[in-house]
PDB file of N, CA and C in Angstrom:
ATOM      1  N   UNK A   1       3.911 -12.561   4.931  1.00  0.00           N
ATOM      2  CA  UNK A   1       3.422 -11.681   5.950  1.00  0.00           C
ATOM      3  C   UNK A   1       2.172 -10.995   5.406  1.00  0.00           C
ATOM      4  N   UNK A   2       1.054 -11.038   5.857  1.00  0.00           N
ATOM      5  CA  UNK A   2       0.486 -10.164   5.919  1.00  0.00           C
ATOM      6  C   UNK A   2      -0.433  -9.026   6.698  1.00  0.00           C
ATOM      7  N   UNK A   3      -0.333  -7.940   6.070  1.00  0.00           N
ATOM      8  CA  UNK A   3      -1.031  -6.699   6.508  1.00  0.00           C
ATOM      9  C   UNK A   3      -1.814  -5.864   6.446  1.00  0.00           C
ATOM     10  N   UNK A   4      -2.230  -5.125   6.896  1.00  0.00           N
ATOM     11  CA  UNK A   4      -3.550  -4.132   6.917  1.00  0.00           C
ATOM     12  C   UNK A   4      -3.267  -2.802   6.721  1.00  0.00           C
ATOM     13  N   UNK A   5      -4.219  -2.408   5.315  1.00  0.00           N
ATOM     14  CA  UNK A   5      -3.283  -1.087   4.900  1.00  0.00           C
ATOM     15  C   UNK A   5      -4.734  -0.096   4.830  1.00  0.00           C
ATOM     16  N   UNK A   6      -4.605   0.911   5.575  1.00  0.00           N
ATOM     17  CA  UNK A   6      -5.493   1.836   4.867  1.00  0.00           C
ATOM     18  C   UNK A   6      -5.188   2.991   3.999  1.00  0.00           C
ATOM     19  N   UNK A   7      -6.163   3.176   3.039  1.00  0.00           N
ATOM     20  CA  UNK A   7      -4.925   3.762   1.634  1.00  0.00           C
ATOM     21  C   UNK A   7      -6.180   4.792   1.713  1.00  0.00           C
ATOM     22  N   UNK A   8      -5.132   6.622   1.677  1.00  0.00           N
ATOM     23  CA  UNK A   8      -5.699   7.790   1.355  1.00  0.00           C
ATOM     24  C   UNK A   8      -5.225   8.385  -0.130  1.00  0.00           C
ATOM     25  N   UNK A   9      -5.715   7.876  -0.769  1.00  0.00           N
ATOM     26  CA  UNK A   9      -5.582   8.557  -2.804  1.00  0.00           C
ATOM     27  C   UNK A   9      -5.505   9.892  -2.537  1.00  0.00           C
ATOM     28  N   UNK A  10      -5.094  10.581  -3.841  1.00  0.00           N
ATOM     29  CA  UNK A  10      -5.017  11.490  -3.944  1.00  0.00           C
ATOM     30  C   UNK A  10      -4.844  12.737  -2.820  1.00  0.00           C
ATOM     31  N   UNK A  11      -3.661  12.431  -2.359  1.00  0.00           N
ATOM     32  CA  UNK A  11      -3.152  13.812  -1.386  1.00  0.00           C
ATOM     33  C   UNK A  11      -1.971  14.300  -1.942  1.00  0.00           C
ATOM     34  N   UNK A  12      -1.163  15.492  -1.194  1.00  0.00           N
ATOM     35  CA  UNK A  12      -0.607  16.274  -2.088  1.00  0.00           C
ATOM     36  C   UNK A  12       1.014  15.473  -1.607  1.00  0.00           C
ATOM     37  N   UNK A  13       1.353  14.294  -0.947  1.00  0.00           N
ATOM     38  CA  UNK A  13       2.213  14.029  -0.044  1.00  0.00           C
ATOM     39  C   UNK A  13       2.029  12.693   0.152  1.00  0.00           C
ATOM     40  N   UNK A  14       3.145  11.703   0.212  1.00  0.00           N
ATOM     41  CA  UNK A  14       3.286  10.230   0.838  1.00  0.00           C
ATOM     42  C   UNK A  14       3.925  10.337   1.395  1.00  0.00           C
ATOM     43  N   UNK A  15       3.435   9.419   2.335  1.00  0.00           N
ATOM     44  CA  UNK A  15       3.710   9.189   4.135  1.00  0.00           C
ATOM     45  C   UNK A  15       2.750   7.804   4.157  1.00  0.00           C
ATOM     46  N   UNK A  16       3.805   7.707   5.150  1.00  0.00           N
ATOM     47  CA  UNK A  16       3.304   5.836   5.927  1.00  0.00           C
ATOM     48  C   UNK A  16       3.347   6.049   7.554  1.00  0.00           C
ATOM     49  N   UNK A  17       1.927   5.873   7.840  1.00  0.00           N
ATOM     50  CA  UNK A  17       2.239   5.682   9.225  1.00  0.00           C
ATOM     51  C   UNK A  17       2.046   4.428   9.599  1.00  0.00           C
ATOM     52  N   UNK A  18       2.926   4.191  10.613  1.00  0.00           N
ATOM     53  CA  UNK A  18       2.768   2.397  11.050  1.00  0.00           C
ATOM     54  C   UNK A  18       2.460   2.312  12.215  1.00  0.00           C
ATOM     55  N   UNK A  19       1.101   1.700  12.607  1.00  0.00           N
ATOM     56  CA  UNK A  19       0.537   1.503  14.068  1.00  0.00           C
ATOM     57  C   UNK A  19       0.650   0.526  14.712  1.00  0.00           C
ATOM     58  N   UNK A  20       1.486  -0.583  13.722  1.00  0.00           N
ATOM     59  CA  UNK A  20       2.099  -1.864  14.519  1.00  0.00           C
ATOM     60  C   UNK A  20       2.608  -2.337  13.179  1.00  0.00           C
ATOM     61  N   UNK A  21       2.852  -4.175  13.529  1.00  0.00           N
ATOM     62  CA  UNK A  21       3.786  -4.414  12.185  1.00  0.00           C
ATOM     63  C   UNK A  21       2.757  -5.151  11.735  1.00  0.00           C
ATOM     64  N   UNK A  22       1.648  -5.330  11.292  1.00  0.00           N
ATOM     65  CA  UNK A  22       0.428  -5.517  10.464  1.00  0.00           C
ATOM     66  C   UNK A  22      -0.453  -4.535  10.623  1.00  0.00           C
ATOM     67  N   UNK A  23      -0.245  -2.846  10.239  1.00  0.00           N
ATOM     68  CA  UNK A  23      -1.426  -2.873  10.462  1.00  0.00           C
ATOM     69  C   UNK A  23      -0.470  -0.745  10.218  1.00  0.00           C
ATOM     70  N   UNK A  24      -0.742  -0.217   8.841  1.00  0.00           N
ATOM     71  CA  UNK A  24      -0.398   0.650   8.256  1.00  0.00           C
ATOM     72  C   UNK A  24      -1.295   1.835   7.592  1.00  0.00           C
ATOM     73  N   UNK A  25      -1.324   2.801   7.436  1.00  0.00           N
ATOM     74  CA  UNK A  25      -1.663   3.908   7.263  1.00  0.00           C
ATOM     75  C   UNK A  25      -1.111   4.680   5.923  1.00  0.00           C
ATOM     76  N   UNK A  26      -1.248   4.593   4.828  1.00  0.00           N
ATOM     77  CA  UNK A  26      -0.813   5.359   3.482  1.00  0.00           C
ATOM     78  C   UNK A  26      -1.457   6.281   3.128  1.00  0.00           C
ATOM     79  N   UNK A  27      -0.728   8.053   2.855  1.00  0.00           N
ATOM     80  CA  UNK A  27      -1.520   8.664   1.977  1.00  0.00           C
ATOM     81  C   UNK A  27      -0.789   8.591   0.419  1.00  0.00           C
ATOM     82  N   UNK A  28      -1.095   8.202  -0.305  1.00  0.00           N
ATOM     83  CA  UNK A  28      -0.455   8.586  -1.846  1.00  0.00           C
ATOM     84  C   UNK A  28      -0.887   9.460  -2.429  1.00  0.00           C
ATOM     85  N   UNK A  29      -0.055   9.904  -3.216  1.00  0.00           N
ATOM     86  CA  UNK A  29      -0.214  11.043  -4.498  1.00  0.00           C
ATOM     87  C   UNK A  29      -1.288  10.885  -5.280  1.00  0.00           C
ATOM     88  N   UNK A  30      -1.184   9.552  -6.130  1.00  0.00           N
ATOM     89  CA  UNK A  30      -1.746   8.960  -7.093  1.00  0.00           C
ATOM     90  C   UNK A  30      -3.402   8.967  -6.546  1.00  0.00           C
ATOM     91  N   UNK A  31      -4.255   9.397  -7.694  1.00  0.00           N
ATOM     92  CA  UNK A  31      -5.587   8.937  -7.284  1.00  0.00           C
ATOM     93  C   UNK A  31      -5.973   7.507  -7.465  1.00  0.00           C
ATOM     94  N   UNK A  32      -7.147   7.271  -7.292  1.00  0.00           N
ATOM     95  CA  UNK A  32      -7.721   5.597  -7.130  1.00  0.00           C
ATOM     96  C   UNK A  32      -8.362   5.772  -8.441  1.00  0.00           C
ATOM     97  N   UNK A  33      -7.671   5.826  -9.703  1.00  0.00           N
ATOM     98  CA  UNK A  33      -8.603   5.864 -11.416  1.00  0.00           C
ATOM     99  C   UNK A  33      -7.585   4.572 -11.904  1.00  0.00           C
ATOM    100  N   UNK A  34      -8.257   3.644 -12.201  1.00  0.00           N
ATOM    101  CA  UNK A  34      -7.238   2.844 -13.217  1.00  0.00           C
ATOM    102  C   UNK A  34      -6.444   2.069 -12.403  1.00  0.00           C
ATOM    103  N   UNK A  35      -6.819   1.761 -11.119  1.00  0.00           N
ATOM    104  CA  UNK A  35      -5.509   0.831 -10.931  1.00  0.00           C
ATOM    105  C   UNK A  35      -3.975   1.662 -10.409  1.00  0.00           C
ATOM    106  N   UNK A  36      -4.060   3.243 -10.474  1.00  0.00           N
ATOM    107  CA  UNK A  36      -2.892   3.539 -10.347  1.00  0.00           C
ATOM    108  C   UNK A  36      -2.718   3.899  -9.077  1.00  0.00           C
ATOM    109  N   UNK A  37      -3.644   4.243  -8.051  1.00  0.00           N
ATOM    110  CA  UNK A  37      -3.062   4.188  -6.746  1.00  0.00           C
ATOM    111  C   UNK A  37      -2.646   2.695  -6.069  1.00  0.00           C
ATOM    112  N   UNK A  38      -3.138   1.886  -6.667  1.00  0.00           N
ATOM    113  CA  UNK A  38      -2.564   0.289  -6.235  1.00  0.00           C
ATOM    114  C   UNK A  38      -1.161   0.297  -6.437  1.00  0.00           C
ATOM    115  N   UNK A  39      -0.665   0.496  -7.874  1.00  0.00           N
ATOM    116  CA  UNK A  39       0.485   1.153  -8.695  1.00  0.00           C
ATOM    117  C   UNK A  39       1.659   1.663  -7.120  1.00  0.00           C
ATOM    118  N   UNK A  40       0.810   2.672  -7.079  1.00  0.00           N
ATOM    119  CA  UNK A  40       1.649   3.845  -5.974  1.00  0.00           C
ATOM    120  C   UNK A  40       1.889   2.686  -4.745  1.00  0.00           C
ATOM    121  N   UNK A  41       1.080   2.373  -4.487  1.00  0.00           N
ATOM    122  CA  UNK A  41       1.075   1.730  -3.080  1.00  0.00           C
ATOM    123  C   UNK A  41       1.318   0.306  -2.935  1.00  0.00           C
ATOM    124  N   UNK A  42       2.093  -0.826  -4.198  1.00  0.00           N
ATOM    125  CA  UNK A  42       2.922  -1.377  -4.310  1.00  0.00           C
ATOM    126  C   UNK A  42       4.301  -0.596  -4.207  1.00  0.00           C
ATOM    127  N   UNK A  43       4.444   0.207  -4.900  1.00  0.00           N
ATOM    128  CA  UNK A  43       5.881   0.820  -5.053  1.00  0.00           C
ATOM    129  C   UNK A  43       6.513   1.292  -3.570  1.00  0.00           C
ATOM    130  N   UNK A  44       5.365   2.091  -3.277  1.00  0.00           N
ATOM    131  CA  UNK A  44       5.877   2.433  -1.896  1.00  0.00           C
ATOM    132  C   UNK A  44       6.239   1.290  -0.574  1.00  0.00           C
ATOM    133  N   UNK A  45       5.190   0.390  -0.579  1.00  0.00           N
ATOM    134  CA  UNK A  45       5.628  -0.885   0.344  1.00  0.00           C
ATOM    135  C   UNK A  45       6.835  -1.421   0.422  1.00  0.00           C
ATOM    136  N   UNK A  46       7.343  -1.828  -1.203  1.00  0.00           N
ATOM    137  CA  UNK A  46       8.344  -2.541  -1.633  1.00  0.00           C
ATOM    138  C   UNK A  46       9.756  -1.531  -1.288  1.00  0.00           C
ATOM    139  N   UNK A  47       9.460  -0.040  -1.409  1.00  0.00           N
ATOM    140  CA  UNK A  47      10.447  -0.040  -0.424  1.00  0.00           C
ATOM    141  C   UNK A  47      10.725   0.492   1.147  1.00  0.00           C
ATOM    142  N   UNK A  48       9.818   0.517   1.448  1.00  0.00           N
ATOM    143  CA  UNK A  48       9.405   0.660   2.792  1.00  0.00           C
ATOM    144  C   UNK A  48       9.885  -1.076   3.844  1.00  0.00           C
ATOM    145  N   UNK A  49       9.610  -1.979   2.693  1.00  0.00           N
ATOM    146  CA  UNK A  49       9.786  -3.238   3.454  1.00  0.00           C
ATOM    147  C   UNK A  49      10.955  -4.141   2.867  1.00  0.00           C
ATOM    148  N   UNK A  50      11.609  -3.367   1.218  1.00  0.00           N
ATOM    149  CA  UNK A  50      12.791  -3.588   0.880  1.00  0.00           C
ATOM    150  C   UNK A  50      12.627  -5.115   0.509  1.00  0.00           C
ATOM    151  N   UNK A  51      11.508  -5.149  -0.171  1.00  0.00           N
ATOM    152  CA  UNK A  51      11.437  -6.203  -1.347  1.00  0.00           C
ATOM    153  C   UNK A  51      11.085  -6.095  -2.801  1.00  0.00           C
ATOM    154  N   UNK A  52      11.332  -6.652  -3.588  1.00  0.00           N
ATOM    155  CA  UNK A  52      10.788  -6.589  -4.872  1.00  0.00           C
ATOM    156  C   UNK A  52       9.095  -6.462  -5.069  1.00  0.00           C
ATOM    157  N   UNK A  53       8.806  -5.244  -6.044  1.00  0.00           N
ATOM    158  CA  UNK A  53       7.490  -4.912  -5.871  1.00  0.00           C
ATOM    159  C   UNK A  53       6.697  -6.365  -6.534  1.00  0.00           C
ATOM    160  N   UNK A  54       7.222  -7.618  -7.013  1.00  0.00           N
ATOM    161  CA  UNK A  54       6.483  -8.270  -7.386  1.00  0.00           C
ATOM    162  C   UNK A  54       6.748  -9.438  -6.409  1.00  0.00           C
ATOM    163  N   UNK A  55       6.393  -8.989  -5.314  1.00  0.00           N
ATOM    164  CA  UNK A  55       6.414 -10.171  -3.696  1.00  0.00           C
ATOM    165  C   UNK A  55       5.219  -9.489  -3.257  1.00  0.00           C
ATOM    166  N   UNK A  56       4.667  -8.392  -3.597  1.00  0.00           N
ATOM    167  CA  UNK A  56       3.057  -7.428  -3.273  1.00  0.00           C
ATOM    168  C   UNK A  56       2.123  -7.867  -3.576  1.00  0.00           C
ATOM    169  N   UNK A  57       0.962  -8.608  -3.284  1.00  0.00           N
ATOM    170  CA  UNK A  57      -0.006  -8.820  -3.642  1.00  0.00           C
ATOM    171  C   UNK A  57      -1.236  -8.188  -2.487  1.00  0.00           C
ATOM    172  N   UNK A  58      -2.349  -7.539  -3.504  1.00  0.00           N
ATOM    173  CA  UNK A  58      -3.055  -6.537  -2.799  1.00  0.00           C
ATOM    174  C   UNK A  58      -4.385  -7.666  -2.813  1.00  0.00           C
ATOM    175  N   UNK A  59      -4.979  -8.098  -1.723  1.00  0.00           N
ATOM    176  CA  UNK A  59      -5.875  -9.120  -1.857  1.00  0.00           C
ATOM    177  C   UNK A  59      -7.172  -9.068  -2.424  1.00  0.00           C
ATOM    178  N   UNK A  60      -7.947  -7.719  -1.732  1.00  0.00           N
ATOM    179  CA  UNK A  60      -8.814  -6.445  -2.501  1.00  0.00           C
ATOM    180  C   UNK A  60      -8.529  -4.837  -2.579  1.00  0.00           C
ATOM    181  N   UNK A  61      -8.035  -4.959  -4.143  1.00  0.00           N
ATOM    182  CA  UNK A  61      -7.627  -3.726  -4.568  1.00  0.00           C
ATOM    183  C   UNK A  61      -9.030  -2.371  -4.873  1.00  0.00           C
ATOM    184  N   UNK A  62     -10.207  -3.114  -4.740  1.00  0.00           N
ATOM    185  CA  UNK A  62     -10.902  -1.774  -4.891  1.00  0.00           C
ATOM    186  C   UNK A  62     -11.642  -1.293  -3.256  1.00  0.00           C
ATOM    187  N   UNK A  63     -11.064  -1.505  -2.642  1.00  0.00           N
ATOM    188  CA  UNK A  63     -11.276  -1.417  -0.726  1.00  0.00           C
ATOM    189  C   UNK A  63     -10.068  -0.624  -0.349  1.00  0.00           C
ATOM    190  N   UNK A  64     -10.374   0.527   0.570  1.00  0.00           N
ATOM    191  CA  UNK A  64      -9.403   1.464   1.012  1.00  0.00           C
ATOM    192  C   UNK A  64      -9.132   0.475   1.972  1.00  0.00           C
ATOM    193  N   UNK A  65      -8.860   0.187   2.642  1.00  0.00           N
ATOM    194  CA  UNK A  65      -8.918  -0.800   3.528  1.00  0.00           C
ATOM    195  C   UNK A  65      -8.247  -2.102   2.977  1.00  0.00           C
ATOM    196  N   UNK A  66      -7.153  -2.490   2.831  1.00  0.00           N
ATOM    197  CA  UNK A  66      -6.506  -3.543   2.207  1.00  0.00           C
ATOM    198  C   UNK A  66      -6.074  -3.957   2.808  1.00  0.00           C
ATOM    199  N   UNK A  67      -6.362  -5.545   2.322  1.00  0.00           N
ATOM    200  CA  UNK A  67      -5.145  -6.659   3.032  1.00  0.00           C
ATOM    201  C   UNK A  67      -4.250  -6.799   1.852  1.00  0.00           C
ATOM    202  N   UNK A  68      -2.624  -6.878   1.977  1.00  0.00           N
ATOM    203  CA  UNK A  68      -1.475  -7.255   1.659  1.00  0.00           C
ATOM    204  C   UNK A  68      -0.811  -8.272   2.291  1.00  0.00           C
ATOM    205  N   UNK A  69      -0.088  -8.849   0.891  1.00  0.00           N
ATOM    206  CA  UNK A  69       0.204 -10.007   1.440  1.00  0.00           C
ATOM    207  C   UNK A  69       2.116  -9.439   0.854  1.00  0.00           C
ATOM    208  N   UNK A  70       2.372  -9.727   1.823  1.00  0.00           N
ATOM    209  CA  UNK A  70       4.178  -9.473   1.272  1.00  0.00           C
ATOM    210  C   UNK A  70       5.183 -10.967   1.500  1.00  0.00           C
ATOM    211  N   UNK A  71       5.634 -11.337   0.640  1.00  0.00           N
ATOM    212  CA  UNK A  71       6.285 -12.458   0.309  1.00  0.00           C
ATOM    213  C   UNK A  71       7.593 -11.919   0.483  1.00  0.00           C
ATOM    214  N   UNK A  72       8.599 -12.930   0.980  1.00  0.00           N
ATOM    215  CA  UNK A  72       9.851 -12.047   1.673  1.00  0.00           C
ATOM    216  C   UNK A  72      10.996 -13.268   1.330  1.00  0.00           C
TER     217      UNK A  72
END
């Protein structure tokens, strides 16, 4: 499956809003330094969609704006 994620780094709060079933809204905690809001926003998918975080693949990880690909 894949989907369309737009990712807000560094807020004080995670939340997912979902505007259809491709096509998602993330704010994470984690800022965008290092790879670790990707980090955050594998973790959170995997259980939001209740798969193993290594079925996540982020297609372009330095784009707020991501396509995901979730393997099921």
């Amino acid at each position: 499956m894949i989907i369309h994620v737009k990712v807000h780094p560094g807020y004080n709060i995670e939340k997912i809003v979902r505007f259809s079933d491709k096509e998602l809204e993330v704010w994470l905690k984690e800022r965008a330094v290092k790879g670790k809001s990707n980090l955050a926003l594998i973790k959170i998918l995997a259980r939001e969609f209740k798969v193993p975080q290594e079925n996540i693949k982020i297609k372009n990880p330095k784009a707020r704006k991501k396509v995901v690909e979730i393997l099921k």
